[in-house]
PDB file of N, CA and C in Angstrom:
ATOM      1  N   UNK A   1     -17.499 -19.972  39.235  1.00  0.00           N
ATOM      2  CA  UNK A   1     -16.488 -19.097  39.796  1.00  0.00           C
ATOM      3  C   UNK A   1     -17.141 -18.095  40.757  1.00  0.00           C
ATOM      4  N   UNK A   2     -16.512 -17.453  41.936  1.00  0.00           N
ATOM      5  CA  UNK A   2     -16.578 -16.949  42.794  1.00  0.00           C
ATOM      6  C   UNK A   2     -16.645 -15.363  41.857  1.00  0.00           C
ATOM      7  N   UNK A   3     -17.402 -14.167  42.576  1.00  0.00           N
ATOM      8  CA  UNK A   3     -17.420 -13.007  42.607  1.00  0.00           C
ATOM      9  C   UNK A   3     -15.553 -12.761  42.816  1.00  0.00           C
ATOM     10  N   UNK A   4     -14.882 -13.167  43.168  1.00  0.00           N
ATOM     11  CA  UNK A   4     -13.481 -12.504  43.279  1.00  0.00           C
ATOM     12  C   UNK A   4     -12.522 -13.340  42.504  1.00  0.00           C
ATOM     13  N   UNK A   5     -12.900 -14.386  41.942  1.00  0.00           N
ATOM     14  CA  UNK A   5     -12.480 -15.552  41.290  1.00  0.00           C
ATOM     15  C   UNK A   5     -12.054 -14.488  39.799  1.00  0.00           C
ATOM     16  N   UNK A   6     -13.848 -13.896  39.483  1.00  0.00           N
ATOM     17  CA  UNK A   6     -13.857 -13.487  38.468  1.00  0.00           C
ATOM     18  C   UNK A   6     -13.296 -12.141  38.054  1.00  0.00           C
ATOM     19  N   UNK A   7     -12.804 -11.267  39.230  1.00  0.00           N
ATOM     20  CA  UNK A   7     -12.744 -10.028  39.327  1.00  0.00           C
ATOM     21  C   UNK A   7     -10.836 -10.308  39.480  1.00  0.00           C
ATOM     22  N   UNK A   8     -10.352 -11.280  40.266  1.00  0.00           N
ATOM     23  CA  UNK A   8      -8.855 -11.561  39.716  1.00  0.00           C
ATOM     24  C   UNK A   8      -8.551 -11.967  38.185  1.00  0.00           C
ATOM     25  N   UNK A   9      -9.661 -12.764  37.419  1.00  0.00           N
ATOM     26  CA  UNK A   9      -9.193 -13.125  36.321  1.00  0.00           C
ATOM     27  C   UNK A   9      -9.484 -11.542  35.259  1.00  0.00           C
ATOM     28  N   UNK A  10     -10.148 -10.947  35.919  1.00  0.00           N
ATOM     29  CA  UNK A  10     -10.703  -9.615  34.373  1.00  0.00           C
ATOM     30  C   UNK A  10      -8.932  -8.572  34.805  1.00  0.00           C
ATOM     31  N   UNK A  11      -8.701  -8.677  36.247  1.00  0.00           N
ATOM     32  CA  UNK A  11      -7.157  -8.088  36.281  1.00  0.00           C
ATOM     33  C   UNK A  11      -6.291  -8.431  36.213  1.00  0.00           C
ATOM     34  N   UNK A  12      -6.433  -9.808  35.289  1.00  0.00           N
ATOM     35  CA  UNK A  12      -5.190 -10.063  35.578  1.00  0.00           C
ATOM     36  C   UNK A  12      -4.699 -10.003  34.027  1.00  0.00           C
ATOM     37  N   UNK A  13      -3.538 -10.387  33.523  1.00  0.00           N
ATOM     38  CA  UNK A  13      -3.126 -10.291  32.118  1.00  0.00           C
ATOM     39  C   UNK A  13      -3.824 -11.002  31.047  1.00  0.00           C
ATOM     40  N   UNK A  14      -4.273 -11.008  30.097  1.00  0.00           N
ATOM     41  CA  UNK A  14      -4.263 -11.743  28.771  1.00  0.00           C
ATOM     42  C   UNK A  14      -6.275 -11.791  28.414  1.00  0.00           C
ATOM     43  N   UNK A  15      -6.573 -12.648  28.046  1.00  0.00           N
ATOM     44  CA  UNK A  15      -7.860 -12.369  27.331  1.00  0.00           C
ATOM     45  C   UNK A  15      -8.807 -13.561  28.397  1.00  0.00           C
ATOM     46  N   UNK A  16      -9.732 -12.514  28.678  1.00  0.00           N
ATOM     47  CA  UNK A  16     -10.794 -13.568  30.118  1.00  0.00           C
ATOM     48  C   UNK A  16     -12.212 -13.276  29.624  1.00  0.00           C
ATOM     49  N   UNK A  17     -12.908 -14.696  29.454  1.00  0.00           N
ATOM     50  CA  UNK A  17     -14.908 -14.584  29.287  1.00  0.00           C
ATOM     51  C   UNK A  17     -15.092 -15.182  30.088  1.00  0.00           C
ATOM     52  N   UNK A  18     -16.082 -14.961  30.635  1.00  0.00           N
ATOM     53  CA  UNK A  18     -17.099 -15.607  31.664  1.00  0.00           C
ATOM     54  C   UNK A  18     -18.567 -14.947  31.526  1.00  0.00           C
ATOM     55  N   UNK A  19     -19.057 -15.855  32.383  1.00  0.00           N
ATOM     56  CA  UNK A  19     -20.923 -15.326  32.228  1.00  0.00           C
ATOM     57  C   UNK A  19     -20.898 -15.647  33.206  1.00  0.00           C
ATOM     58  N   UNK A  20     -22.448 -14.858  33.619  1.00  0.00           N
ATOM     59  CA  UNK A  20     -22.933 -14.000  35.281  1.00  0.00           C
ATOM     60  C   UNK A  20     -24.322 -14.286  34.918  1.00  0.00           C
ATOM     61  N   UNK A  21     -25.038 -13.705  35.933  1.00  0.00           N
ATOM     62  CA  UNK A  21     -26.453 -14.678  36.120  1.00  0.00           C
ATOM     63  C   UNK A  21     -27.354 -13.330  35.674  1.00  0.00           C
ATOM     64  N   UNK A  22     -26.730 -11.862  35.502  1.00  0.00           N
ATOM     65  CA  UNK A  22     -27.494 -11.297  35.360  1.00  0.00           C
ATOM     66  C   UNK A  22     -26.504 -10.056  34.697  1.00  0.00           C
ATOM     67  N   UNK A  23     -27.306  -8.621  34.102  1.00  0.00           N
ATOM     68  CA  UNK A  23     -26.569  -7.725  33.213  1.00  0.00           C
ATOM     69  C   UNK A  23     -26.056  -6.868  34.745  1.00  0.00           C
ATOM     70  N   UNK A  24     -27.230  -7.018  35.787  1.00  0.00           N
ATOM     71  CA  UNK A  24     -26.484  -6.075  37.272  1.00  0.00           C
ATOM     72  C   UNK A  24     -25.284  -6.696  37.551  1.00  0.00           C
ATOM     73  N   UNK A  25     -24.871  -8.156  37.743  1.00  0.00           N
ATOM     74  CA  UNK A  25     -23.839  -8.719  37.808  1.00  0.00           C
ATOM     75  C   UNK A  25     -22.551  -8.151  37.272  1.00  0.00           C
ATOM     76  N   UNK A  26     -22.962  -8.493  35.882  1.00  0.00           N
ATOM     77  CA  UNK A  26     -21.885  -8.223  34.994  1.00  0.00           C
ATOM     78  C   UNK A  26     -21.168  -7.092  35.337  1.00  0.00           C
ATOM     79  N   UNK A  27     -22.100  -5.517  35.345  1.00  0.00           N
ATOM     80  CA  UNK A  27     -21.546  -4.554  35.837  1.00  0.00           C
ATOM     81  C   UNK A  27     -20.709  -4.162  36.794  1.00  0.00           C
ATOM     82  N   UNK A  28     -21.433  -4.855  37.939  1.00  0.00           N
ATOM     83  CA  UNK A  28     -20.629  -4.705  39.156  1.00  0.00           C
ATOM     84  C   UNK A  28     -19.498  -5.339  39.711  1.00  0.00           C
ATOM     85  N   UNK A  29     -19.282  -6.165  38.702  1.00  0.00           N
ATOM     86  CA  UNK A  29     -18.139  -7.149  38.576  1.00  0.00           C
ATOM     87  C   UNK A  29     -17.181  -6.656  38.043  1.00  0.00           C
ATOM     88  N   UNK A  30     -17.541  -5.616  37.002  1.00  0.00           N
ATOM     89  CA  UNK A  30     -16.321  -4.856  36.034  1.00  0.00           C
ATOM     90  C   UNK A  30     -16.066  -3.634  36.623  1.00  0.00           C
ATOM     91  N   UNK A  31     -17.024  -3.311  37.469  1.00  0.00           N
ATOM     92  CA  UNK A  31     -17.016  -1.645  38.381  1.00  0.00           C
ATOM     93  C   UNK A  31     -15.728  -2.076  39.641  1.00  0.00           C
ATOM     94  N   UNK A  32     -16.023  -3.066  40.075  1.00  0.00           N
ATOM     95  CA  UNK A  32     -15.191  -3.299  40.739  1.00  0.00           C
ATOM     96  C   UNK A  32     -13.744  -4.108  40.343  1.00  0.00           C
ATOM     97  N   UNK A  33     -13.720  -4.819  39.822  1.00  0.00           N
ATOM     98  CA  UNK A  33     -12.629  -4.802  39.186  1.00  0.00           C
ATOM     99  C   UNK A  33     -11.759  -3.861  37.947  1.00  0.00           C
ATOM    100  N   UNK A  34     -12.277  -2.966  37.634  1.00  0.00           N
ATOM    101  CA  UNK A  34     -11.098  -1.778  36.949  1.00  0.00           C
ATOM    102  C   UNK A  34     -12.173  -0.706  37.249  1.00  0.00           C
ATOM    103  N   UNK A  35     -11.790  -0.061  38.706  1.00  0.00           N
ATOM    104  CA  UNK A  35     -12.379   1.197  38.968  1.00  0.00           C
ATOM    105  C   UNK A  35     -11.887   2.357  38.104  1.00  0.00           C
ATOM    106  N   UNK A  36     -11.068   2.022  37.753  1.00  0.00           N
ATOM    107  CA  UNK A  36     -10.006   2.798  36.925  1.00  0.00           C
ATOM    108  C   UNK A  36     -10.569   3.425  35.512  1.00  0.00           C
ATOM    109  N   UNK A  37     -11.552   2.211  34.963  1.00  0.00           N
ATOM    110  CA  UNK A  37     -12.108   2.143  33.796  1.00  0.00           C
ATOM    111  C   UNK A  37     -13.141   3.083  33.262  1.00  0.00           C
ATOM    112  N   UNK A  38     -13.398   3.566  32.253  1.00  0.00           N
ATOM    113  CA  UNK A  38     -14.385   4.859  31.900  1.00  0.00           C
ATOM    114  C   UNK A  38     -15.579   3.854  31.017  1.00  0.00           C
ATOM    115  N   UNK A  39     -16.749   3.850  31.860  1.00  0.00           N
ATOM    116  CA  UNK A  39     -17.882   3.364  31.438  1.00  0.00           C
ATOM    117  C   UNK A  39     -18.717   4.109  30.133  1.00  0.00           C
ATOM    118  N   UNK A  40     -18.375   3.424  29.086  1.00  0.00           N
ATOM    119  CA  UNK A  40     -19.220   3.812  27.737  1.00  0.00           C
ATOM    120  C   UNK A  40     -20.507   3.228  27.756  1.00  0.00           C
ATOM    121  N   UNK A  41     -21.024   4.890  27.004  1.00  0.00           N
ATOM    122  CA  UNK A  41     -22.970   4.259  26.825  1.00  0.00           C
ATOM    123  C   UNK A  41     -23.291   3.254  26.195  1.00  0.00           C
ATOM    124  N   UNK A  42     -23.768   2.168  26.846  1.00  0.00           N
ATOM    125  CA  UNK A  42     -24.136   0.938  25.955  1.00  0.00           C
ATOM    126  C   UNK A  42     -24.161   0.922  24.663  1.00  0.00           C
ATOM    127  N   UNK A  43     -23.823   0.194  23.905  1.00  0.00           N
ATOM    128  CA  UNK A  43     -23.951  -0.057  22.564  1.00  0.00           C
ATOM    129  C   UNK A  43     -25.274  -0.852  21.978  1.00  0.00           C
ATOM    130  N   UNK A  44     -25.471   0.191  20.647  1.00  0.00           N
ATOM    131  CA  UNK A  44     -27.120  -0.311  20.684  1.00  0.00           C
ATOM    132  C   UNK A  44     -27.033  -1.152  19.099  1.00  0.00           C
ATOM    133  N   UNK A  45     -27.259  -2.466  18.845  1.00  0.00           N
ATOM    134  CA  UNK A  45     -27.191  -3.317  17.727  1.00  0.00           C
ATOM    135  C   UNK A  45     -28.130  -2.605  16.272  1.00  0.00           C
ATOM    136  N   UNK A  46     -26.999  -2.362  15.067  1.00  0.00           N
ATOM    137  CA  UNK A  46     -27.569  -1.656  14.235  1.00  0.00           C
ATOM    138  C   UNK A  46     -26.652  -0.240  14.056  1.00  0.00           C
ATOM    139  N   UNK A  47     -26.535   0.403  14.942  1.00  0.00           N
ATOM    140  CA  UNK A  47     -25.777   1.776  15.342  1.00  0.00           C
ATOM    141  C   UNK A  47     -24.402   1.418  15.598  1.00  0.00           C
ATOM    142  N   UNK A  48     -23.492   2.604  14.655  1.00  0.00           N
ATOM    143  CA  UNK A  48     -21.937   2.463  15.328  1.00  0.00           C
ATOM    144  C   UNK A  48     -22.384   2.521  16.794  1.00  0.00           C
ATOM    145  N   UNK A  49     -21.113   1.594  17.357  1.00  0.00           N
ATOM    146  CA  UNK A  49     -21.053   1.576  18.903  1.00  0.00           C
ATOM    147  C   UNK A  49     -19.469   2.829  19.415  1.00  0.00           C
ATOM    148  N   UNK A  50     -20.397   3.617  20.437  1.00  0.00           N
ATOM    149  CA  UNK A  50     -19.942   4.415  20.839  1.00  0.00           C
ATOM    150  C   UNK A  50     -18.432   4.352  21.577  1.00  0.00           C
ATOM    151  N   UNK A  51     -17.891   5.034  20.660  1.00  0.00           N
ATOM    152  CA  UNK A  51     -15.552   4.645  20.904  1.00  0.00           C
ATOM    153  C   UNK A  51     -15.345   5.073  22.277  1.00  0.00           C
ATOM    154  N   UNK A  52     -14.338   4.992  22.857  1.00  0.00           N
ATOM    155  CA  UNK A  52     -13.617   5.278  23.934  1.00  0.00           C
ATOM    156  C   UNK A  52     -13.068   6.641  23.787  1.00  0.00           C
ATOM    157  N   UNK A  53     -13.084   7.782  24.710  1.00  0.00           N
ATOM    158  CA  UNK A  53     -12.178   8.884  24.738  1.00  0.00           C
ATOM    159  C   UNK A  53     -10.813   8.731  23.768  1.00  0.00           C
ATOM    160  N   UNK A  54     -10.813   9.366  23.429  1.00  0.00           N
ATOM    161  CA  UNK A  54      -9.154   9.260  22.972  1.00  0.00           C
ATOM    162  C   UNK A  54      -8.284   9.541  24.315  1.00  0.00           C
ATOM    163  N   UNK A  55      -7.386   8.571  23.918  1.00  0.00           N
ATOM    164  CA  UNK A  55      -6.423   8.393  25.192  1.00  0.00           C
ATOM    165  C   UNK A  55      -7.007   7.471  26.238  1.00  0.00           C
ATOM    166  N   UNK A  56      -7.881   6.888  26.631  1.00  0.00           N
ATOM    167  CA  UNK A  56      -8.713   6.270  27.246  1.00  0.00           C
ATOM    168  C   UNK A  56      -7.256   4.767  27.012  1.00  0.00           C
ATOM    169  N   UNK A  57      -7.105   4.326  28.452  1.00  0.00           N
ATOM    170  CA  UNK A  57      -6.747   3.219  28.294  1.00  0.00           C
ATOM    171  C   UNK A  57      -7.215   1.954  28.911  1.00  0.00           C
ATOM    172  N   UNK A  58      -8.247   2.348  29.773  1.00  0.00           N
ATOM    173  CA  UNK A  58      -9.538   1.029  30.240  1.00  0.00           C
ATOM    174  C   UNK A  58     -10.982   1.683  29.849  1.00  0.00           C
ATOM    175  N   UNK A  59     -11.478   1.035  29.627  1.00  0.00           N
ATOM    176  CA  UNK A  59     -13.263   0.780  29.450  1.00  0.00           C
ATOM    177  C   UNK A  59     -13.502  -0.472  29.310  1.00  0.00           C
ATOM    178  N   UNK A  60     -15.037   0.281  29.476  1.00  0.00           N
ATOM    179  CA  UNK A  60     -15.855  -0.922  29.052  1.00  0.00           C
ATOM    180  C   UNK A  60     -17.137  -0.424  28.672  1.00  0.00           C
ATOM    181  N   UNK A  61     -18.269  -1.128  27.940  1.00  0.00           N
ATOM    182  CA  UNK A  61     -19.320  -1.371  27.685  1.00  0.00           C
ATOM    183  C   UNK A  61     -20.426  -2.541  27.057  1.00  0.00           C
ATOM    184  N   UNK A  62     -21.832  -2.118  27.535  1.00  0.00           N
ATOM    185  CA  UNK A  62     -22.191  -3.258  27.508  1.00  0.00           C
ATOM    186  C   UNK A  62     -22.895  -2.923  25.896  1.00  0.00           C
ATOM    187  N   UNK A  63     -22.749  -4.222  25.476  1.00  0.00           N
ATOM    188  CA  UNK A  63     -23.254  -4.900  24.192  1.00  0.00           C
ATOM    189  C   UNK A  63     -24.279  -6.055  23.934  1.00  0.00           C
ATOM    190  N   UNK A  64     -24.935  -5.774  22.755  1.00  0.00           N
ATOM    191  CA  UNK A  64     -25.732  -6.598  22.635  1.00  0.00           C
ATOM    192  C   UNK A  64     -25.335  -7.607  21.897  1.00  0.00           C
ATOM    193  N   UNK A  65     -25.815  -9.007  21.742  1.00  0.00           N
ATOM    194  CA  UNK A  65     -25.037  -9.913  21.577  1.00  0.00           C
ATOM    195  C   UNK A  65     -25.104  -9.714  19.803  1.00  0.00           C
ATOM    196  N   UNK A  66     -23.455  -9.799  19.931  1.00  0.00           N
ATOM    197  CA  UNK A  66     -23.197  -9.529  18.555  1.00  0.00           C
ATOM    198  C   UNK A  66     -21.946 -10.340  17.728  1.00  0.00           C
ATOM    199  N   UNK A  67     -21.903 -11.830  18.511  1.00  0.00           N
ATOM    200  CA  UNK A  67     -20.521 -12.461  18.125  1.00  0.00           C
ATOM    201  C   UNK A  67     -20.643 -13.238  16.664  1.00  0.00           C
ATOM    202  N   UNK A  68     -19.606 -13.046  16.180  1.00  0.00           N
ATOM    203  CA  UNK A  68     -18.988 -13.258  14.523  1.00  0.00           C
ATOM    204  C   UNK A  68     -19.317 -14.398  14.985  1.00  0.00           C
ATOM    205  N   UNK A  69     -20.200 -14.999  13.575  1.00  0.00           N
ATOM    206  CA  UNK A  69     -20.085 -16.505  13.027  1.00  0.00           C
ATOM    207  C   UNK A  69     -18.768 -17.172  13.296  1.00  0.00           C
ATOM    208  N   UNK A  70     -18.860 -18.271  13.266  1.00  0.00           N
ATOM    209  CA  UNK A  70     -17.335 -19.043  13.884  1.00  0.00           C
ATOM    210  C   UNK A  70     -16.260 -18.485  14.793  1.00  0.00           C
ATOM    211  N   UNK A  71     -16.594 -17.621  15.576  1.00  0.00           N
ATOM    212  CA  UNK A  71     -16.053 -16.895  16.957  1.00  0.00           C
ATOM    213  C   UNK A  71     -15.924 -18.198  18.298  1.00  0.00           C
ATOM    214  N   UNK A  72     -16.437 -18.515  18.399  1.00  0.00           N
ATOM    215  CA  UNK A  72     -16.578 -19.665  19.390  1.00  0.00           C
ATOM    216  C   UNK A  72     -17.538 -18.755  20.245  1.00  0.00           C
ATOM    217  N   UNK A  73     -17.554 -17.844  20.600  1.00  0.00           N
ATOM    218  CA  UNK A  73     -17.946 -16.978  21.629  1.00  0.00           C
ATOM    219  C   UNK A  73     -19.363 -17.166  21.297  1.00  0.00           C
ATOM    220  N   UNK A  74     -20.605 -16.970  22.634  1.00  0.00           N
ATOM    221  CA  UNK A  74     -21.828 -16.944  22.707  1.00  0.00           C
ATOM    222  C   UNK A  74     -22.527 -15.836  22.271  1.00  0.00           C
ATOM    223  N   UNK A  75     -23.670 -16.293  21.474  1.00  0.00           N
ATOM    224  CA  UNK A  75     -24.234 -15.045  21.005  1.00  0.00           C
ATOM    225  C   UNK A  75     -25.701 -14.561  22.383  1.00  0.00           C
ATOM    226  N   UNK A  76     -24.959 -13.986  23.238  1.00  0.00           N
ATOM    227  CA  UNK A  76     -25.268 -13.505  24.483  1.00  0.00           C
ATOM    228  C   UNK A  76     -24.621 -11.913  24.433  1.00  0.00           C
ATOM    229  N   UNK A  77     -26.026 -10.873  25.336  1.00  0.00           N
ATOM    230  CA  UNK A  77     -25.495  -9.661  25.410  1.00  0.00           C
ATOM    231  C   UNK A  77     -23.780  -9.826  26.808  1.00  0.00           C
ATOM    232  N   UNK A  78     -23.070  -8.970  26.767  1.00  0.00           N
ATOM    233  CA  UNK A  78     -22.194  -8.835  27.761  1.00  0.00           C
ATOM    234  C   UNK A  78     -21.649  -7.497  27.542  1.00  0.00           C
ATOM    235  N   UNK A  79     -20.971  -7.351  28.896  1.00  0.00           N
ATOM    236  CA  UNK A  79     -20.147  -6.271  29.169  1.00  0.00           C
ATOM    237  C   UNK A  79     -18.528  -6.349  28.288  1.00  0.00           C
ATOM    238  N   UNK A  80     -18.487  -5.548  27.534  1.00  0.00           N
ATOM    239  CA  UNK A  80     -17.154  -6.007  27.012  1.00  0.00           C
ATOM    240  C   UNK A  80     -15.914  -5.214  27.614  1.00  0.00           C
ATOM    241  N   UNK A  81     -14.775  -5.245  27.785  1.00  0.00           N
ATOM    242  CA  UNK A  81     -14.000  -4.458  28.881  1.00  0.00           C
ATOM    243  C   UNK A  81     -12.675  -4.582  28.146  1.00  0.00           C
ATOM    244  N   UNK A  82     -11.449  -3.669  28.636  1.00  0.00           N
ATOM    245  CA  UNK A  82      -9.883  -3.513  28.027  1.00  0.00           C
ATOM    246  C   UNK A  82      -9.524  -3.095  29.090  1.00  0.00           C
ATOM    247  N   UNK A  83      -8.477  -2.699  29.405  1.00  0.00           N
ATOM    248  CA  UNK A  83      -7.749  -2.453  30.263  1.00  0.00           C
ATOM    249  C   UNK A  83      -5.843  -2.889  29.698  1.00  0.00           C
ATOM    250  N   UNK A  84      -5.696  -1.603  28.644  1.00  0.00           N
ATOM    251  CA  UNK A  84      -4.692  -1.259  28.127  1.00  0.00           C
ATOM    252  C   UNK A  84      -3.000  -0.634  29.337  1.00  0.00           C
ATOM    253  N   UNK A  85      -3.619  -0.196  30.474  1.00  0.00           N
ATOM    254  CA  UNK A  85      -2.803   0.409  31.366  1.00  0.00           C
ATOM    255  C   UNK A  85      -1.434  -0.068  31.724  1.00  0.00           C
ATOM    256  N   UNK A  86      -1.093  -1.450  31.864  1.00  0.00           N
ATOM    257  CA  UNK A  86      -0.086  -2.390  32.255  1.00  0.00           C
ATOM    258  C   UNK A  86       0.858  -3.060  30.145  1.00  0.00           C
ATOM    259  N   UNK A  87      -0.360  -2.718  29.453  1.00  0.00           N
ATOM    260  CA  UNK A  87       0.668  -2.197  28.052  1.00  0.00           C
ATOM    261  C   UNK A  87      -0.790  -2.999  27.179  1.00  0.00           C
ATOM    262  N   UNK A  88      -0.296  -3.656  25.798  1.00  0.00           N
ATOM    263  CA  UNK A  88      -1.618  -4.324  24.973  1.00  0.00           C
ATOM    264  C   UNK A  88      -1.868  -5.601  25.141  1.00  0.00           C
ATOM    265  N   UNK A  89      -2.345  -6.174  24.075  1.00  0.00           N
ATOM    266  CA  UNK A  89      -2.837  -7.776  24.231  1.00  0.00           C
ATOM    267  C   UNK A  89      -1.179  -8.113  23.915  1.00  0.00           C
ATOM    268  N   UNK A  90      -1.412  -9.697  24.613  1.00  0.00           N
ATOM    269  CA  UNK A  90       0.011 -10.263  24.944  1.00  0.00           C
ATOM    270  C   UNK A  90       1.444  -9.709  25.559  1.00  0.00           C
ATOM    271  N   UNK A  91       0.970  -7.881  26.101  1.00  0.00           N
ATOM    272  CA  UNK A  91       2.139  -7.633  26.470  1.00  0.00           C
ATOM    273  C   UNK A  91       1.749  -7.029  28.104  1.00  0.00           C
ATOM    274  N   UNK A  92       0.447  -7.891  28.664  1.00  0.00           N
ATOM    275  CA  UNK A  92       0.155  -7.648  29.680  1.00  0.00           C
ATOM    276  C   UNK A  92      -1.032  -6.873  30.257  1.00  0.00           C
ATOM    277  N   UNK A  93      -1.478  -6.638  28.963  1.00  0.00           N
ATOM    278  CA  UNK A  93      -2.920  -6.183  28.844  1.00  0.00           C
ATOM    279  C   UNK A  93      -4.071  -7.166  29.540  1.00  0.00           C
ATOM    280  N   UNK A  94      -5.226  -6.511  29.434  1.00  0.00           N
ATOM    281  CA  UNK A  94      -6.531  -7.513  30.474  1.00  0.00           C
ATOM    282  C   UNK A  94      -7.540  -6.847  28.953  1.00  0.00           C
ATOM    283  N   UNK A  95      -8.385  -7.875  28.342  1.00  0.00           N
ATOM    284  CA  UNK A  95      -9.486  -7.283  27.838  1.00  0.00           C
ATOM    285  C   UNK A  95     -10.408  -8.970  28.053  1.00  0.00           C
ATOM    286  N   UNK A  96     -11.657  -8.677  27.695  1.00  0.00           N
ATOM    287  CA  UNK A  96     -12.339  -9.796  27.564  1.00  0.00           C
ATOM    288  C   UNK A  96     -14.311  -9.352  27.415  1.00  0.00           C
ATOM    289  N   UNK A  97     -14.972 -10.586  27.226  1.00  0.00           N
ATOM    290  CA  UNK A  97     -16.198 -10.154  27.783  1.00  0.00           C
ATOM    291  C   UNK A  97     -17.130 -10.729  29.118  1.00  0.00           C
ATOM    292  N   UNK A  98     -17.789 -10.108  29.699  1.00  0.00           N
ATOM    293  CA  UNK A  98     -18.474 -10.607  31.075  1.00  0.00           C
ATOM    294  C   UNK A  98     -20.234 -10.859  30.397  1.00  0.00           C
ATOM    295  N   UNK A  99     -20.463 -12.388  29.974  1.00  0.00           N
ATOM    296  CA  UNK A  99     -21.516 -12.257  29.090  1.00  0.00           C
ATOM    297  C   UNK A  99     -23.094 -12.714  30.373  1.00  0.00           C
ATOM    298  N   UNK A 100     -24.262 -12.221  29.834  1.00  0.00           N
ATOM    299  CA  UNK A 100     -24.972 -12.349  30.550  1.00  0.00           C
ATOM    300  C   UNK A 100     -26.393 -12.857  30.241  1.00  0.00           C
ATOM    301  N   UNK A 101     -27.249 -13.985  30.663  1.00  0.00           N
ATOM    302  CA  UNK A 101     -28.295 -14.084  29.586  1.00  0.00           C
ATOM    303  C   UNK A 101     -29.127 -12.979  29.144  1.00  0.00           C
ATOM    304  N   UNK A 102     -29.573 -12.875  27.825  1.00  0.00           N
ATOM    305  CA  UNK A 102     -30.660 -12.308  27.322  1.00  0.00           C
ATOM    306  C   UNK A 102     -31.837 -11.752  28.293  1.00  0.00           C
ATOM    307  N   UNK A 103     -31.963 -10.623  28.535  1.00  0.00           N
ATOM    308  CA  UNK A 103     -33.608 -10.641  29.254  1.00  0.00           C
ATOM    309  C   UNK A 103     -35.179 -11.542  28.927  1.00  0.00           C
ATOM    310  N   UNK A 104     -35.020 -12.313  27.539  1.00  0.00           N
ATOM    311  CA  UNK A 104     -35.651 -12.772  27.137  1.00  0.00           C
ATOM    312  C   UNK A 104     -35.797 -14.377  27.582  1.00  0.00           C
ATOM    313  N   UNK A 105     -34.816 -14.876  28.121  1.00  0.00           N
ATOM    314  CA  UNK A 105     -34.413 -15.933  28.529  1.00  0.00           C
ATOM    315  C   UNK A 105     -34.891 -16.192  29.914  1.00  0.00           C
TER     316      UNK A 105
END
């Protein structure tokens, strides 16, 4: 997918993953697609991960890969993102994750 491919699917309604070639990617992919959004301090594996403002109805932050056993989802760090503004999940909401390889990789 295209840089704008991916930046229509994170605005548009319902639940969107994809992976990017890098964690700069990821970012700038979500910076630009919900400028709107309030960037939380990374989340560090081990430590509660740091909540959203109250009242906050887009963010995002990046995470270390932390997906539930039988999730389908990759156990890869990514940017995880919401975007509550247009209402919640299934009622027109955007959330998803923008996953990215490991630095180790």
């Amino acid at each position: 997918m295209t840089d704008e491919e991916i930046i229509k699917c994170l605005q548009g309604p319902g639940k969107f993953d994809t992976k990017v070639q890098s964690e700069a990617d990821a970012l700038r992919i979500v910076r630009l697609a919900l400028p709107h959004a309030v960037e939380l301090p990374p989340a560090i594996a081990g430590k509660s991960y740091p909540a959203p403002p109250a009242g906050a109805k887009a963010w995002f932050q990046v995470h270390p890969p932390d997906a539930a056993s039988g999730s389908g989802l990759p156990n890869l760090p990514h940017v995880k993102y919401v975007d509550w503004t247009r209402g919640k999940r299934k009622k027109g909401g955007s959330w998803g994750h923008v996953f990215f390889p490991s630095e180790e990789e």
